[in-house]
C-alpha atoms as a PDB file:
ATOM      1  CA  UNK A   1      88.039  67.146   1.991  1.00  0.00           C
ATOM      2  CA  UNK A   2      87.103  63.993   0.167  1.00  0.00           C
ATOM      3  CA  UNK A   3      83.570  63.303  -0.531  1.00  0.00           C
ATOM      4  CA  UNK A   4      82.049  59.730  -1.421  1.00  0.00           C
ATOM      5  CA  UNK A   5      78.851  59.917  -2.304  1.00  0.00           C
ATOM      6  CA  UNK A   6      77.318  56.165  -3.313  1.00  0.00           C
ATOM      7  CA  UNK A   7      73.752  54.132  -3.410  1.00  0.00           C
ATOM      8  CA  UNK A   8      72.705  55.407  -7.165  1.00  0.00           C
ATOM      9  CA  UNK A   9      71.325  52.367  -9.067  1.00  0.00           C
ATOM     10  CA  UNK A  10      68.372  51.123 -11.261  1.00  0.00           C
ATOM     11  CA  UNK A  11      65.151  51.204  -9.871  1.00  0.00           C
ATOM     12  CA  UNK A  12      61.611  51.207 -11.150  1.00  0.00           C
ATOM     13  CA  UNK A  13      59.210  54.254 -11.036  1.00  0.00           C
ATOM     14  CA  UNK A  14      57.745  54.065  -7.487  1.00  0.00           C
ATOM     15  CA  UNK A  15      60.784  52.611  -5.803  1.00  0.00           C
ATOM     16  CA  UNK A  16      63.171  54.364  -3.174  1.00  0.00           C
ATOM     17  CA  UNK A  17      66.543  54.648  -3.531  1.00  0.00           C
ATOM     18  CA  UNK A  18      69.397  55.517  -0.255  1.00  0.00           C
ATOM     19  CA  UNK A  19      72.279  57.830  -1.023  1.00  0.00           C
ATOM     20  CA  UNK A  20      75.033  57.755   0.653  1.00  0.00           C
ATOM     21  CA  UNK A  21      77.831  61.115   0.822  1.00  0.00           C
ATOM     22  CA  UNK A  22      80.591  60.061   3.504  1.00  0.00           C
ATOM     23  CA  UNK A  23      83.196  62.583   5.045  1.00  0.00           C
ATOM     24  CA  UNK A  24      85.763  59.966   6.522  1.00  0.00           C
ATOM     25  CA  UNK A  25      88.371  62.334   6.885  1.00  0.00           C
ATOM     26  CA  UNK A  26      86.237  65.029   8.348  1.00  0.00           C
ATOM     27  CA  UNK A  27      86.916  65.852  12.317  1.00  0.00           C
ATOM     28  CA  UNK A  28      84.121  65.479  13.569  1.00  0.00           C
ATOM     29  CA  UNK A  29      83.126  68.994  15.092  1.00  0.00           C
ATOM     30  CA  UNK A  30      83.703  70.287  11.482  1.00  0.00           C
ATOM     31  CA  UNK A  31      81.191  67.721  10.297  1.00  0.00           C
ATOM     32  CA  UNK A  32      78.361  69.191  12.651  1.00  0.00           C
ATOM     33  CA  UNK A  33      79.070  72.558  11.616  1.00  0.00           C
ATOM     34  CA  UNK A  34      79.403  71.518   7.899  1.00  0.00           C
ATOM     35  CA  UNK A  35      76.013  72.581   5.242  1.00  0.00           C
ATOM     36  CA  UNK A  36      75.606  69.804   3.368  1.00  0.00           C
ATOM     37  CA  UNK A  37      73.335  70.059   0.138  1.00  0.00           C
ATOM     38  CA  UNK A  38      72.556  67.015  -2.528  1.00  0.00           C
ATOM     39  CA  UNK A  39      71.906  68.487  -6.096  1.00  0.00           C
ATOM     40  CA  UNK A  40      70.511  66.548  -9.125  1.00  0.00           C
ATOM     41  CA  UNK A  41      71.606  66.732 -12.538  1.00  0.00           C
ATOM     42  CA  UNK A  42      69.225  65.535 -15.557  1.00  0.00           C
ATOM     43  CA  UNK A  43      71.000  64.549 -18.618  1.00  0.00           C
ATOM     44  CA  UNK A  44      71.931  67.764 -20.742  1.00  0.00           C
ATOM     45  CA  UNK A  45      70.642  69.893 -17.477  1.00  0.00           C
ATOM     46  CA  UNK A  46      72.226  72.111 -14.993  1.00  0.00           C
ATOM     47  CA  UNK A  47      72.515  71.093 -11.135  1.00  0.00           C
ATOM     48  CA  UNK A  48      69.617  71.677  -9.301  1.00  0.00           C
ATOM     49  CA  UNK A  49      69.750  71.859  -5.459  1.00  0.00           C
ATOM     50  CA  UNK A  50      67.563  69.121  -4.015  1.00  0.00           C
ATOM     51  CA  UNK A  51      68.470  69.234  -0.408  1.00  0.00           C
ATOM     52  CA  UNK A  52      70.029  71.132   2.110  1.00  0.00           C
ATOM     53  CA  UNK A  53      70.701  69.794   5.981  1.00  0.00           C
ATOM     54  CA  UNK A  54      72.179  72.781   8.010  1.00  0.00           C
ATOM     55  CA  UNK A  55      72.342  73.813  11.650  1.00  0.00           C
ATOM     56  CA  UNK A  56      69.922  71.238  12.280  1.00  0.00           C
ATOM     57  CA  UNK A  57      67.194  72.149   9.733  1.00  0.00           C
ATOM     58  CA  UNK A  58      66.426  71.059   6.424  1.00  0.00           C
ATOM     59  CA  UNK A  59      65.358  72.335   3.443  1.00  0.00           C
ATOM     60  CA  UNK A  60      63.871  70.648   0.437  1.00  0.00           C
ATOM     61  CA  UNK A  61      63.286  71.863  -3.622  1.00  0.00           C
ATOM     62  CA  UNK A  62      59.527  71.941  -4.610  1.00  0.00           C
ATOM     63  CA  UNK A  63      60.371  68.801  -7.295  1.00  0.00           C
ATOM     64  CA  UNK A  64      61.177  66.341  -4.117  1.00  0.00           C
ATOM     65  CA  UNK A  65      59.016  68.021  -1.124  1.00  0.00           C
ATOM     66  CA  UNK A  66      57.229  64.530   0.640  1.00  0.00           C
ATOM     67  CA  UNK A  67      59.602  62.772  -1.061  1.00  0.00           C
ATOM     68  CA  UNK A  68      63.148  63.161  -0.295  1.00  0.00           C
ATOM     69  CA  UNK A  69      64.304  62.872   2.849  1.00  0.00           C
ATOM     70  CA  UNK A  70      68.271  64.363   4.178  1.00  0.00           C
ATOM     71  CA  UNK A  71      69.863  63.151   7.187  1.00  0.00           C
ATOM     72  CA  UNK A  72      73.382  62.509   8.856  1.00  0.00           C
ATOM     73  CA  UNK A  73      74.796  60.291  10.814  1.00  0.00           C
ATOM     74  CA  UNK A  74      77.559  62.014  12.977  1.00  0.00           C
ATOM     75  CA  UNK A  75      79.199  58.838  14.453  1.00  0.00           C
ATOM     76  CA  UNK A  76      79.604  57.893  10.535  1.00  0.00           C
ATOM     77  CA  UNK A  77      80.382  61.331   9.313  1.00  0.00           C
ATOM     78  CA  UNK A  78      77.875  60.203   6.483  1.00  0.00           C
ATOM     79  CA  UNK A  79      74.783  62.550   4.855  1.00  0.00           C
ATOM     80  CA  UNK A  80      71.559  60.362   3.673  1.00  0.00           C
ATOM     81  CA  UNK A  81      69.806  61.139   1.012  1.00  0.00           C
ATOM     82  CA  UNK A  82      66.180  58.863   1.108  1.00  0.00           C
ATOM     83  CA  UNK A  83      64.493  59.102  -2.157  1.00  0.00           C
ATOM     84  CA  UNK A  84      60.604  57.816  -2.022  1.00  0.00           C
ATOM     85  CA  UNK A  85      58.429  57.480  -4.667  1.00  0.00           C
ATOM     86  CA  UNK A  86      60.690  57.890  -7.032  1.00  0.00           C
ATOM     87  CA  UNK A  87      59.706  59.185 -10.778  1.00  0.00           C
ATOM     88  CA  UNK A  88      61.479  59.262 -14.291  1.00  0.00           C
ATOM     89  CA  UNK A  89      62.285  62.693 -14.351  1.00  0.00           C
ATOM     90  CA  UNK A  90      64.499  61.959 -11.004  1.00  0.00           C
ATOM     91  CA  UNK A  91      66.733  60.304 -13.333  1.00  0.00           C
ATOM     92  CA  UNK A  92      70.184  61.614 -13.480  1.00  0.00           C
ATOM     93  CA  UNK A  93      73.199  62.078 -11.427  1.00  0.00           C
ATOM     94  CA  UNK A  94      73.360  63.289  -7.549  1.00  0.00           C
ATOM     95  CA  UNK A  95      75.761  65.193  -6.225  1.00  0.00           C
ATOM     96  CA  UNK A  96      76.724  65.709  -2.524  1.00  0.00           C
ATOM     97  CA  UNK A  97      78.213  69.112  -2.145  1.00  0.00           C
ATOM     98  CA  UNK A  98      79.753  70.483   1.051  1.00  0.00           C
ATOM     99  CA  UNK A  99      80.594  73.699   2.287  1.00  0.00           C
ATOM    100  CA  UNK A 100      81.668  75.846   5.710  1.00  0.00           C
ATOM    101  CA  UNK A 101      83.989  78.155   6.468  1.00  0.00           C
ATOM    102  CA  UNK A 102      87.152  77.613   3.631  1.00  0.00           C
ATOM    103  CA  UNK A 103      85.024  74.970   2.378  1.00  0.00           C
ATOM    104  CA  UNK A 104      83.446  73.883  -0.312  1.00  0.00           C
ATOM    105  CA  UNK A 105      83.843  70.463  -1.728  1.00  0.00           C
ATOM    106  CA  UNK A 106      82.098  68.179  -4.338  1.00  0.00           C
ATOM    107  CA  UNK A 107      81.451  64.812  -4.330  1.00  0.00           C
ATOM    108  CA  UNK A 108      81.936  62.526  -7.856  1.00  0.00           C
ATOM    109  CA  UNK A 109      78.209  61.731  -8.085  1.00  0.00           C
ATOM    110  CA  UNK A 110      75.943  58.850  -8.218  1.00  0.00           C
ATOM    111  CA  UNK A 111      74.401  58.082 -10.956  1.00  0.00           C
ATOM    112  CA  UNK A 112      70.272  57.135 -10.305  1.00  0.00           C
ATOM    113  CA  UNK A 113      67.957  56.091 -13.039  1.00  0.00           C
ATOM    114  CA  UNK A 114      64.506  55.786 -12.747  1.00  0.00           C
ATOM    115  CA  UNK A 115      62.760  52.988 -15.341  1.00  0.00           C
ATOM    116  CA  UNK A 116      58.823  53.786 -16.574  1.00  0.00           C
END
């Protein structure tokens, strides 16, 4: 399963930012059943699990609570990541990850940085 995740940019401290992770290839029912999760990676940091959307609920980490929002769009087999408010120390690279039964596949990442 191919993941392309897109929508990282420059933006200012206070700005929003949309990410994008599509599934194209994904049937459908699999894509309702998939757990998608965006994690963030800070320059010289591990990944760090940001958001989860899963069997309709969603769950956030404390850094992005308020702030972040997940979503999907099942007609475009396509996970949202809203970021609001955005600070510095969001900077970094996202990652859409997605896993299921005999799956689990990462996006290539989008890279977000957040100016002062």
């Amino acid at each position: 399963v191919q993941l392309q995740a897109s929508g990282g940019g420059l933006v200012q401290a206070g700005g929003s930012l949309r990410l994008s992770c599509s599934v194209p290839r994904m049937i459908l029912s699999t894509f309702w059943g998939t757990t998608f999760e965006w994690y963030h990676q800070a320059p010289g940091n591990q990944r760090e699990l940001v958001a989860t959307s899963s069997d309709g609920s969603s769950y956030y980490g404390d850094s992005v609570k308020g702030r972040f929002t997940i979503s999907r769009d099942n007609n475009k087999k396509t996970v949202y990541l809203q970021m609001n408010s955005l600070k510095t120390e969001d900077t970094g690279t996202y990652f859409c990850h997605a896993q299921g039964p005999g799956m689990d596949c990462w996006g290539s990442g989008t890279l977000v940085t957040v100016s002062s």
